[in-house]
Structure formats: structure tokens, C-alpha cells
N, C-alpha and C. Protein backbone atom coordinates (compact mmCIF):
# COMPACT_ATOMS: atom_id res chain seq x y z
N UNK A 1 -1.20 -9.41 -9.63
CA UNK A 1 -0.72 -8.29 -10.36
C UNK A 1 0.59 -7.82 -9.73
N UNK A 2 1.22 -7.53 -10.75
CA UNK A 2 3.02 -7.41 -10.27
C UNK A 2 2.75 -5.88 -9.72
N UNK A 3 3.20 -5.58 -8.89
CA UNK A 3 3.63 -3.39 -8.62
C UNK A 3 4.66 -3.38 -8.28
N UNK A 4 5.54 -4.56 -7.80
CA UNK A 4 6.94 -4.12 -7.73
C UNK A 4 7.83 -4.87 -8.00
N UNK A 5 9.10 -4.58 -7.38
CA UNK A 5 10.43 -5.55 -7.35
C UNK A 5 11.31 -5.18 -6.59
N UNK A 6 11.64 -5.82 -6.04
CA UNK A 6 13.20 -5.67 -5.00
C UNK A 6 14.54 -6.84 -5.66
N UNK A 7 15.58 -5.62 -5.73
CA UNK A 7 16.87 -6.29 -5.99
C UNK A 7 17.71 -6.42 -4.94
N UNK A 8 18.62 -7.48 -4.93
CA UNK A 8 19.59 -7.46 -3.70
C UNK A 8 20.77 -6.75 -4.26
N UNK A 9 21.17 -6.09 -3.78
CA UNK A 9 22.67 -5.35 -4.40
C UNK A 9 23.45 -5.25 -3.33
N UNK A 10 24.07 -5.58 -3.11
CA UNK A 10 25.42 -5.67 -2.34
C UNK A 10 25.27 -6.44 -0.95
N UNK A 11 24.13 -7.04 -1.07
CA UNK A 11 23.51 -7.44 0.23
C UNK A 11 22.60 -6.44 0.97
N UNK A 12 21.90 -5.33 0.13
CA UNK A 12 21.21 -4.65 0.68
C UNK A 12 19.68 -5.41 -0.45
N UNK A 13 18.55 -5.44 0.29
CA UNK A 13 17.42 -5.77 -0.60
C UNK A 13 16.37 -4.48 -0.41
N UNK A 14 16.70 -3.80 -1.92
CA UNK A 14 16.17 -2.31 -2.33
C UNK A 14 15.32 -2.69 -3.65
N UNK A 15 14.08 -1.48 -3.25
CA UNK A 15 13.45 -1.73 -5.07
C UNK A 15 12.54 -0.75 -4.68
N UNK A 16 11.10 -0.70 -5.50
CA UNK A 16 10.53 0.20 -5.72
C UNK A 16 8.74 -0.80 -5.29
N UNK A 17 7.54 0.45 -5.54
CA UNK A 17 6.60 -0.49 -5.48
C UNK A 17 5.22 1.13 -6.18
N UNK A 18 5.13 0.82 -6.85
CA UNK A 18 4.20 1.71 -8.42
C UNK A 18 2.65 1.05 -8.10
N UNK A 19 1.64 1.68 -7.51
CA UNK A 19 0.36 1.43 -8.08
C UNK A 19 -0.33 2.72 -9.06
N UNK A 20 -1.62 2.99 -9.35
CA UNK A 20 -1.90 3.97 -10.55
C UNK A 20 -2.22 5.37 -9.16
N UNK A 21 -2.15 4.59 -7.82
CA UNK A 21 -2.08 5.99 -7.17
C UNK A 21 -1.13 6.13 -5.61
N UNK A 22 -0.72 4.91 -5.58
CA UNK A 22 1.08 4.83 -4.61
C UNK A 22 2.26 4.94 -5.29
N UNK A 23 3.16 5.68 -5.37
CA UNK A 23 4.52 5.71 -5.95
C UNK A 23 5.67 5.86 -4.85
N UNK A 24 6.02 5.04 -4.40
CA UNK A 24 7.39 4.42 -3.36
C UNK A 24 8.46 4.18 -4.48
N UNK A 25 8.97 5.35 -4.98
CA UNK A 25 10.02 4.75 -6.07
C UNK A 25 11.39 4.40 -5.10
N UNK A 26 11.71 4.45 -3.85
CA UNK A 26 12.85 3.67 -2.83
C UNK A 26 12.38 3.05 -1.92
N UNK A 27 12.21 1.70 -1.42
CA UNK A 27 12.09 1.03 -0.53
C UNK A 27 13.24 0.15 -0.40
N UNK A 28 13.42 -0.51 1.29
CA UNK A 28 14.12 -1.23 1.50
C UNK A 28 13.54 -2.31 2.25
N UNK A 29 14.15 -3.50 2.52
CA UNK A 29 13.77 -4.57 3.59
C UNK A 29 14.76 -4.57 4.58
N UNK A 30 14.85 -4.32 5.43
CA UNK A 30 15.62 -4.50 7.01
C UNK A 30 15.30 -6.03 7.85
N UNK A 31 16.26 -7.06 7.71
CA UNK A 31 15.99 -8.21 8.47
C UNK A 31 15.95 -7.93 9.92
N UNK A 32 14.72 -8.70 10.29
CA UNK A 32 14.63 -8.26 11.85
C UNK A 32 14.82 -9.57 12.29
N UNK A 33 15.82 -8.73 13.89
CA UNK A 33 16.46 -10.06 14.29
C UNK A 33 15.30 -10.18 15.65
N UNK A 34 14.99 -11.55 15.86
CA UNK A 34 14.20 -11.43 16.83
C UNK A 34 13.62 -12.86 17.52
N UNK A 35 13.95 -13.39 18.53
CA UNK A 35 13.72 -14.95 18.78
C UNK A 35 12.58 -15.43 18.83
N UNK A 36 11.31 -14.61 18.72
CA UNK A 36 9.76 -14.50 18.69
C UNK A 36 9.18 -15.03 17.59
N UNK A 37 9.04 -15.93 17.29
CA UNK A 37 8.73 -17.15 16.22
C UNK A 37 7.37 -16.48 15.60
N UNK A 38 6.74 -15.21 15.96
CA UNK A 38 5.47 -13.92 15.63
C UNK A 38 6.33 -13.07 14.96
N UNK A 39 7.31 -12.41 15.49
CA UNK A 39 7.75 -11.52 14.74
C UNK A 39 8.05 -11.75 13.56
N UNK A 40 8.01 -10.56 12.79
CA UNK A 40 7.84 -9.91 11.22
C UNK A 40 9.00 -10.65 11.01
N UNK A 41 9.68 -11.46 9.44
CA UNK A 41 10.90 -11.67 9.26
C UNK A 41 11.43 -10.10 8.84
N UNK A 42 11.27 -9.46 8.04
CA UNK A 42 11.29 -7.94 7.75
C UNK A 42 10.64 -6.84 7.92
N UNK A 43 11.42 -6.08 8.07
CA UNK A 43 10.32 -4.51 7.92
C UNK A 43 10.36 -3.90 6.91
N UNK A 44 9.32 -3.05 6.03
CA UNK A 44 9.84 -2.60 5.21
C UNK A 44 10.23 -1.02 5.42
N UNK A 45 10.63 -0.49 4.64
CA UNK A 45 11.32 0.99 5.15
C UNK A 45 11.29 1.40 3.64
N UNK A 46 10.41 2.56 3.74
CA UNK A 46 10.79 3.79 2.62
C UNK A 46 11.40 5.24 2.89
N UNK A 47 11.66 6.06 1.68
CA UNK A 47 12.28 6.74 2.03
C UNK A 47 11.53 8.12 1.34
N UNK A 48 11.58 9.27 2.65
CA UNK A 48 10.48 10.01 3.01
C UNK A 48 10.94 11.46 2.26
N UNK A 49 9.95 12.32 2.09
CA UNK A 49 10.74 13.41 1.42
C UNK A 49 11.71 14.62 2.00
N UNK A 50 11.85 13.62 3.07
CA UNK A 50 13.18 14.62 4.34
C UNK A 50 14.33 13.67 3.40
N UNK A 51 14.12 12.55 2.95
CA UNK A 51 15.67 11.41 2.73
C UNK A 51 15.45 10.90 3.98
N UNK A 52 14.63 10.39 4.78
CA UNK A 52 15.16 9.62 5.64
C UNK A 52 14.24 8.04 5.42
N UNK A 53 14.48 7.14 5.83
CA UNK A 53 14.26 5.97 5.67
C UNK A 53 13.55 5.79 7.26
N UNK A 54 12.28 5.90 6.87
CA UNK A 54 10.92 5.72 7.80
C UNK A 54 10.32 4.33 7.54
N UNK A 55 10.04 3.24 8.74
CA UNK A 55 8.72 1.90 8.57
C UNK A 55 7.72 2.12 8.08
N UNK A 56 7.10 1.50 7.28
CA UNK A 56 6.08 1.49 6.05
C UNK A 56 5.10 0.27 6.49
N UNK A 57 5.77 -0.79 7.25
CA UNK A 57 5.04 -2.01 7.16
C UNK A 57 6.10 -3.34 7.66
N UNK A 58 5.54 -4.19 7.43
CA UNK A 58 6.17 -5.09 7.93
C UNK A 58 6.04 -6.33 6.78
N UNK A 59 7.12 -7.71 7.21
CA UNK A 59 6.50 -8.90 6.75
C UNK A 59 6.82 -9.91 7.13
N UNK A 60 5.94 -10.87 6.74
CA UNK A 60 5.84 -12.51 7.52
C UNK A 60 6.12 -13.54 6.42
N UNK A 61 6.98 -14.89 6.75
CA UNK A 61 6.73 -16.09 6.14
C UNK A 61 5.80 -16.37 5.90
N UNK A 62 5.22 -16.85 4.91
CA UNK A 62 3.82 -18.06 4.77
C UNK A 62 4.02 -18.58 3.47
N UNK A 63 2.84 -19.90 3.29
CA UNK A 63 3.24 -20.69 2.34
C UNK A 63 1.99 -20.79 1.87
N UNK A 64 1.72 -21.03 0.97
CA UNK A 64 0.65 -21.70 0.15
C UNK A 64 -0.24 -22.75 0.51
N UNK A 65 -1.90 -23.07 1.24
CA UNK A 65 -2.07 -24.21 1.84
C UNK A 65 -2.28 -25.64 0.16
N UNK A 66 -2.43 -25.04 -1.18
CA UNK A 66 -2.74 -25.48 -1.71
C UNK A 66 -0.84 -26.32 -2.25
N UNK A 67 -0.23 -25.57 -2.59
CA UNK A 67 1.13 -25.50 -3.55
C UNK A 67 2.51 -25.90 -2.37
N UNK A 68 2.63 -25.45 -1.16
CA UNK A 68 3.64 -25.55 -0.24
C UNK A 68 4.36 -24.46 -0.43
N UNK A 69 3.70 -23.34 -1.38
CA UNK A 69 5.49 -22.44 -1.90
C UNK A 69 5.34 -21.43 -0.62
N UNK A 70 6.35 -21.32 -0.55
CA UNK A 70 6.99 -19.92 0.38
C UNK A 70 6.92 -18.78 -0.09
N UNK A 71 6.51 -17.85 0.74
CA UNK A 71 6.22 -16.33 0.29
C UNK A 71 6.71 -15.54 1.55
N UNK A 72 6.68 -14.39 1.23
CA UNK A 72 6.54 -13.12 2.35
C UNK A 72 5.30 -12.92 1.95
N UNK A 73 4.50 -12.25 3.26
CA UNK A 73 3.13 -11.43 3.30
C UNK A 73 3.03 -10.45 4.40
N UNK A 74 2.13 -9.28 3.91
CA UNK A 74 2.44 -8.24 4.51
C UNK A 74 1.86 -7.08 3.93
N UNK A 75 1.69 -6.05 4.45
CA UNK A 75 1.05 -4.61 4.05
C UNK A 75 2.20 -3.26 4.55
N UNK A 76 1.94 -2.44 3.36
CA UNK A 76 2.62 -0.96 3.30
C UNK A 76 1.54 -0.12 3.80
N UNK A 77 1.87 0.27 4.79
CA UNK A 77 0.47 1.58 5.57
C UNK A 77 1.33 2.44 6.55
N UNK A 78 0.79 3.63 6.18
CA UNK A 78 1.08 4.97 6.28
C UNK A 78 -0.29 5.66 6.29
N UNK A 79 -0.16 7.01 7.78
CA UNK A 79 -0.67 7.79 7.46
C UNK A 79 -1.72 8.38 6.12
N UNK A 80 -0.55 8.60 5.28
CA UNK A 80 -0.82 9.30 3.74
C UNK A 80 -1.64 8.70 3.33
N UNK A 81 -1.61 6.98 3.26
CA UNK A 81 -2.65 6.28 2.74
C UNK A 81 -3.63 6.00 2.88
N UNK A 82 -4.88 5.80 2.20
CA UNK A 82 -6.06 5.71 2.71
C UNK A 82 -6.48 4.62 3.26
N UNK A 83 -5.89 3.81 2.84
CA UNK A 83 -5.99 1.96 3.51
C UNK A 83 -4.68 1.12 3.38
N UNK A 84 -3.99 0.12 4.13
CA UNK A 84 -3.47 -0.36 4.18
C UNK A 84 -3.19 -0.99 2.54
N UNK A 85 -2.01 -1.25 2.34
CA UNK A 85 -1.94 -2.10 0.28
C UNK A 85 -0.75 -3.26 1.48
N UNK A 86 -2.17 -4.24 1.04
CA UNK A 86 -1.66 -5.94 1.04
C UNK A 86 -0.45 -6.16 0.05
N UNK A 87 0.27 -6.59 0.66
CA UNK A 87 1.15 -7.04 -0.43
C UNK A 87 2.55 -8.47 -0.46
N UNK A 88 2.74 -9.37 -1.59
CA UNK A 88 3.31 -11.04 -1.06
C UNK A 88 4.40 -10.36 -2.01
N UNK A 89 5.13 -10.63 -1.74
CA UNK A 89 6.60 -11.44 -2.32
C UNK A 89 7.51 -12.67 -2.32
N UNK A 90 7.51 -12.61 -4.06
CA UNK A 90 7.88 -13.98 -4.16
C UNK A 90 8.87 -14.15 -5.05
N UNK A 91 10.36 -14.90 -4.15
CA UNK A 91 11.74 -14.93 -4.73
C UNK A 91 11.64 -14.94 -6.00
N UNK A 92 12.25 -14.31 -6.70
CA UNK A 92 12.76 -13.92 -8.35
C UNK A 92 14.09 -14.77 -8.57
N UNK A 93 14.61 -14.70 -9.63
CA UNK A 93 15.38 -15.30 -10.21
C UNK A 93 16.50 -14.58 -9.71
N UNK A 94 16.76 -13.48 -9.86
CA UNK A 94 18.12 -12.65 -9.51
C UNK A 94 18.12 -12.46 -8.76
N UNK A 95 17.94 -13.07 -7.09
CA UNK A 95 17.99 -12.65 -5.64
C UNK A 95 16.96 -12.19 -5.20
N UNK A 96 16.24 -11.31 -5.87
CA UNK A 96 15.26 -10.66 -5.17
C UNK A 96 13.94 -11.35 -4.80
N UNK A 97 13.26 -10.26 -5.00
CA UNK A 97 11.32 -10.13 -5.34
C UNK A 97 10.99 -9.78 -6.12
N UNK A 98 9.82 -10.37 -6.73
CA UNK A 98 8.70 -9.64 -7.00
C UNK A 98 7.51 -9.66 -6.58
N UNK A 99 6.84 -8.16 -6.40
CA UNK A 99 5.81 -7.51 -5.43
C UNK A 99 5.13 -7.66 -6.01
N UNK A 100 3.54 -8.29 -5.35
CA UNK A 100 2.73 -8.68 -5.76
C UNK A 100 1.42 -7.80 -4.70
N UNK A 101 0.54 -7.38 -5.94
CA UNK A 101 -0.79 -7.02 -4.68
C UNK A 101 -1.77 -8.17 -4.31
N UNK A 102 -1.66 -8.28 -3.33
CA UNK A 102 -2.66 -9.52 -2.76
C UNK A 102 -3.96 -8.55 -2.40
N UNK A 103 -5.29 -9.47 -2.90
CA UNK A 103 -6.20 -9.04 -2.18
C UNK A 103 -7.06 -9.74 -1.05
N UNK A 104 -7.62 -8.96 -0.06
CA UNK A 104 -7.41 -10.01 1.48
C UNK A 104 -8.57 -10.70 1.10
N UNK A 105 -9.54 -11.06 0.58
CA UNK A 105 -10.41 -12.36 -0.09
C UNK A 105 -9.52 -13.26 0.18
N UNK A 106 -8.26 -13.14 -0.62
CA UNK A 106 -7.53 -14.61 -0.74
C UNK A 106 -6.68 -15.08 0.62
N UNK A 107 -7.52 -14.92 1.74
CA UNK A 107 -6.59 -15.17 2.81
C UNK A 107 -6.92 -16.65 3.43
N UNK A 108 -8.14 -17.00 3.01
CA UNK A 108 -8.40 -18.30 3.42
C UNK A 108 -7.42 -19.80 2.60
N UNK A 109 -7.22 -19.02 1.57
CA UNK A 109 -6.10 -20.33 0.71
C UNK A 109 -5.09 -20.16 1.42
N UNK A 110 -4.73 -19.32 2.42
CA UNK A 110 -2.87 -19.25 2.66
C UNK A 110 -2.85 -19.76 4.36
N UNK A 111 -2.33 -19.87 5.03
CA UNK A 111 -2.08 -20.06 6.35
C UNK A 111 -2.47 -19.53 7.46
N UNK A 112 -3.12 -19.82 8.67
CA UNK A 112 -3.10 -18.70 9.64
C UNK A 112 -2.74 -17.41 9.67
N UNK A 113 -1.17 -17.51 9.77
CA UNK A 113 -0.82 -16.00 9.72
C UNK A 113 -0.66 -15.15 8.88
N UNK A 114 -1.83 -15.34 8.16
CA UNK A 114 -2.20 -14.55 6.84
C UNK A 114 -3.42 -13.46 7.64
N UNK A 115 -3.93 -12.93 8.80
CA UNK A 115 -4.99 -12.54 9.40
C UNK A 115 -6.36 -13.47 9.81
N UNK A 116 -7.07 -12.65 10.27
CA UNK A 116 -8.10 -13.55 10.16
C UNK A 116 -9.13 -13.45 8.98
N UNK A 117 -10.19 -14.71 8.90
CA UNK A 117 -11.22 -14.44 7.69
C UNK A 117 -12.17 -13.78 8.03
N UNK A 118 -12.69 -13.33 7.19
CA UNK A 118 -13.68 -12.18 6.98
C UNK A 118 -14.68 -13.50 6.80
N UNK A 119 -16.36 -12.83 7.68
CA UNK A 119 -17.56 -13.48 7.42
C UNK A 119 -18.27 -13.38 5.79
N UNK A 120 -18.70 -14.33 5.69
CA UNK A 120 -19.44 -14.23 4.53
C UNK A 120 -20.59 -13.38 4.87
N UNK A 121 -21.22 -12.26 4.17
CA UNK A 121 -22.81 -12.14 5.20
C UNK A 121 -23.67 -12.36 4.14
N UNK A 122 -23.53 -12.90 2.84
CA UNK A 122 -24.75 -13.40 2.49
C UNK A 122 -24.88 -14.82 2.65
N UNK A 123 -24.11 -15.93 3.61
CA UNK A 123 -24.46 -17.04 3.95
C UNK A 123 -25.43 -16.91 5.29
N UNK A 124 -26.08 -15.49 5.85
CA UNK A 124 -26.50 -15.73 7.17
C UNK A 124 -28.06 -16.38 6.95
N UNK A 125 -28.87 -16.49 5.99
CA UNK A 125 -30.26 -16.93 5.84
C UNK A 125 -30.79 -15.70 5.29
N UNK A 126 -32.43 -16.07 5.19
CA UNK A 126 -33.14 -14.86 4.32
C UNK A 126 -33.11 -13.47 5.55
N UNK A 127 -33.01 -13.42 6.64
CA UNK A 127 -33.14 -12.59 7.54
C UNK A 127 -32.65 -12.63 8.80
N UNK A 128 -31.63 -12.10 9.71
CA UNK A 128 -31.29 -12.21 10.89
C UNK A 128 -32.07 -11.60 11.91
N UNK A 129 -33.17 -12.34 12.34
CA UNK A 129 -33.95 -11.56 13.32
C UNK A 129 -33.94 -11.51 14.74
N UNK A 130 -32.16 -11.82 15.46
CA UNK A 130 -32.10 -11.58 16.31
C UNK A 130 -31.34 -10.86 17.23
N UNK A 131 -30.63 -9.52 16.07
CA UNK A 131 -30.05 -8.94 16.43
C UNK A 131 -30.49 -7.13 16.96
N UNK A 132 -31.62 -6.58 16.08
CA UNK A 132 -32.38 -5.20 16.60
C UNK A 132 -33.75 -5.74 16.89
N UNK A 133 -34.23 -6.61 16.53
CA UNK A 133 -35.87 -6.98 17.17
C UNK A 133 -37.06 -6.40 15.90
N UNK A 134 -38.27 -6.51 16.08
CA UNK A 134 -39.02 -6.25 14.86
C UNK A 134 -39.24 -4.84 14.43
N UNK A 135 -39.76 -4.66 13.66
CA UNK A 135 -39.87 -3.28 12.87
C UNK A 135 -41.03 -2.34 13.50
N UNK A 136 -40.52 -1.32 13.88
CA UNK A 136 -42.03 -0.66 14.28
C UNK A 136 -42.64 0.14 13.28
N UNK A 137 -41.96 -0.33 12.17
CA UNK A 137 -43.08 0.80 10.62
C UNK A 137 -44.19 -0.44 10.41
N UNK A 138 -45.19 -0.02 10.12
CA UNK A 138 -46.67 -0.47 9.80
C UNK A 138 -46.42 -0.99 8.24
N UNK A 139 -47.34 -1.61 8.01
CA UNK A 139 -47.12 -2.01 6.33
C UNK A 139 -47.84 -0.98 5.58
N UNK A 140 -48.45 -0.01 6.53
CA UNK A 140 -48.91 1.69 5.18
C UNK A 140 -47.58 2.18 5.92
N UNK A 141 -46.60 2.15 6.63
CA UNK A 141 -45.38 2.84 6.62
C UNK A 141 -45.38 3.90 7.92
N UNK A 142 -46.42 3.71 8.85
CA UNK A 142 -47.27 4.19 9.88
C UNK A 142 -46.19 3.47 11.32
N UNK A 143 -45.84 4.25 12.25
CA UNK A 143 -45.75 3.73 13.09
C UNK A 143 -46.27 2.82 14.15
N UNK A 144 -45.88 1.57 14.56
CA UNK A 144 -46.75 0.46 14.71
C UNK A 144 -46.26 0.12 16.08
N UNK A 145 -46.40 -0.02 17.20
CA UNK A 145 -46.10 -1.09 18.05
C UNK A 145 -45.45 -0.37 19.12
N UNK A 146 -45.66 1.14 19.05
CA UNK A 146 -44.71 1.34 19.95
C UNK A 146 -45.48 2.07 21.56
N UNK A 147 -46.82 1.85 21.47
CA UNK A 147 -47.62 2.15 22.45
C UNK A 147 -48.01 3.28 22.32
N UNK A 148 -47.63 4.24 21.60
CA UNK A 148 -48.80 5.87 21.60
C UNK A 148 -48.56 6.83 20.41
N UNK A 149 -49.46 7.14 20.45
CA UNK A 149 -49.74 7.57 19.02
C UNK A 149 -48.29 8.76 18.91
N UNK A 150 -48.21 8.80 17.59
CA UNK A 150 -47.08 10.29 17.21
C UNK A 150 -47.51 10.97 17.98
N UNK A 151 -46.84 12.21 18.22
CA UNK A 151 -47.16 13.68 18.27
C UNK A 151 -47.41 13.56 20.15
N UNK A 152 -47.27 12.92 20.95
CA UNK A 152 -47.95 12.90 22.34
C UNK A 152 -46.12 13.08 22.69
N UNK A 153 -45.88 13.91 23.77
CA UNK A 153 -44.87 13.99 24.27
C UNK A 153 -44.01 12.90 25.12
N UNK A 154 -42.75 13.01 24.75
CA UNK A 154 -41.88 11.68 25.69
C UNK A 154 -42.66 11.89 26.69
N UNK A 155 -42.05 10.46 27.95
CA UNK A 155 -42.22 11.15 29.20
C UNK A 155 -40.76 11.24 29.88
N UNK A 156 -39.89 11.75 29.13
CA UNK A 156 -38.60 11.82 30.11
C UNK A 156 -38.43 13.16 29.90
């Protein structure tokens, strides 16, 4: 799903990024220079209701493990927001981007430095029974197993 676009205009790469409850109507990309083959190729930078142009997020190369194509990937997070918004861009026709919301499910089709994967947890079996140990409710729902009846005082 498209939410944004970035144009290059004068050699600056500016645009916007619209969900039904984020509205960044100015963002920019700032190339970061940096010999760290980890570091972000960009940062992104919006602009705050002082006018000043505050970091929003960052972004990385990656490619497609299926297709080979090249993308940016990366997330806009702020304070304000309640969770981080994943988000790829992918060269447009007129210089730019277009902003795309990625959702992090799809991180296993893309490259390493896409994060890490999330566990499946309904592949673990019918029951993991070795992580809190057995149940001390009774099958009438009675406390079971735990050496003394209710109602008798700790001893600590």
C-alpha cells in the first residue's frame, strides 16, 4: 500500500507520508555519510510544529531475496507515535520514491538486514510443558499439589 512519495527537486529528496492516522505532510531524506558498511544510507527528517527539521527514522539498502530489486527499508518513530510505521521505498520514475507500508511478517522474504524474524508460536506442538511446570488447579478446579490445604497460614 502506497502512503507516500518523495520528489527530488533541486537535489534535495522531499515529499510527504499520509496514513488514516499519521500526517507528515514535509519530510526529507538527508544522505548519511559514513564508512560503516551498518550505517543507515539515510535519515529521514520531518518537520516539527516549531519549523524545525527533527530525525524521524532512518534507512537501509536491501533487496529482494526472491526478485534481486533494490529498495530502501526502514521505520518513522517518534515519541507521538504509538508504534514504530515500517516503511520501503522504491525508485519512481521521476527521481524519487514511492512510500510504501511494509508489514514486518514480510521480513523473512527480504535480507538480513531487514531485522530479525519473529517465532512462529503456533508451530511449538500441542503444549509446551517445560517452561512454568504443571498446574496446581484440580480437575473440580480445587487446588491440587501444593502440600496444604487453603486457608492454613504461609510460613514466612
Amino acid at each position: 500500500m502506497n502512503i507516500g512519495e518523495i520528489f527530488n527537486q533541486n537535489g534535495r529528496l522531499t515529499g510527504s507520508i499520509a496514513t488514516r492516522t499519521i500526517d507528515l505532510p514535509r519530510i526529507g531524506l538527508r544522505k548519511v555519510m559514513s564508512e560503516n558498511e551498518k550505517a543507515p544510507v539515510y535519515e529521514i527528517l520531518a518537520l516539527n510544529v516549531a519549523r524545525r527539521w527533527v530525525q524521524v527514522g532512518a534507512l537501509w539498502e536491501a533487496a529482494s531475496k526472491r526478485t534481486g530489486e533494490v529498495f530502501l527499508a526502514g521505520n518513522v518513530d517518534d515519541p507521538s507515535l504509538p508504534e514504530p510505521l515500517p516503511i520501503a521505498l522504491f525508485p519512481a520514475d521521476h527521481g524519487g520514491y514511492m512510500v510504501a507500508w511494509r508489514r514486518d511478517t514480510m521480513r523473512s522474504d527480504f535480507g538480513g538486514s531487514m531485522g530479525t524474524s519473529r517465532t512462529n508460536y503456533d508451530d511449538r506442538g500441542a503444549r509446551d510443558q517445560g517452561g512454568f511446570g504443571d498446574s496446581t488447579a484440580g480437575a473440580d478446579g480445587e487446588l491440587a499439589g501444593a502440600g496444604a490445604p487453603f486457608g492454613e497460614e504461609d510460613p514466612f
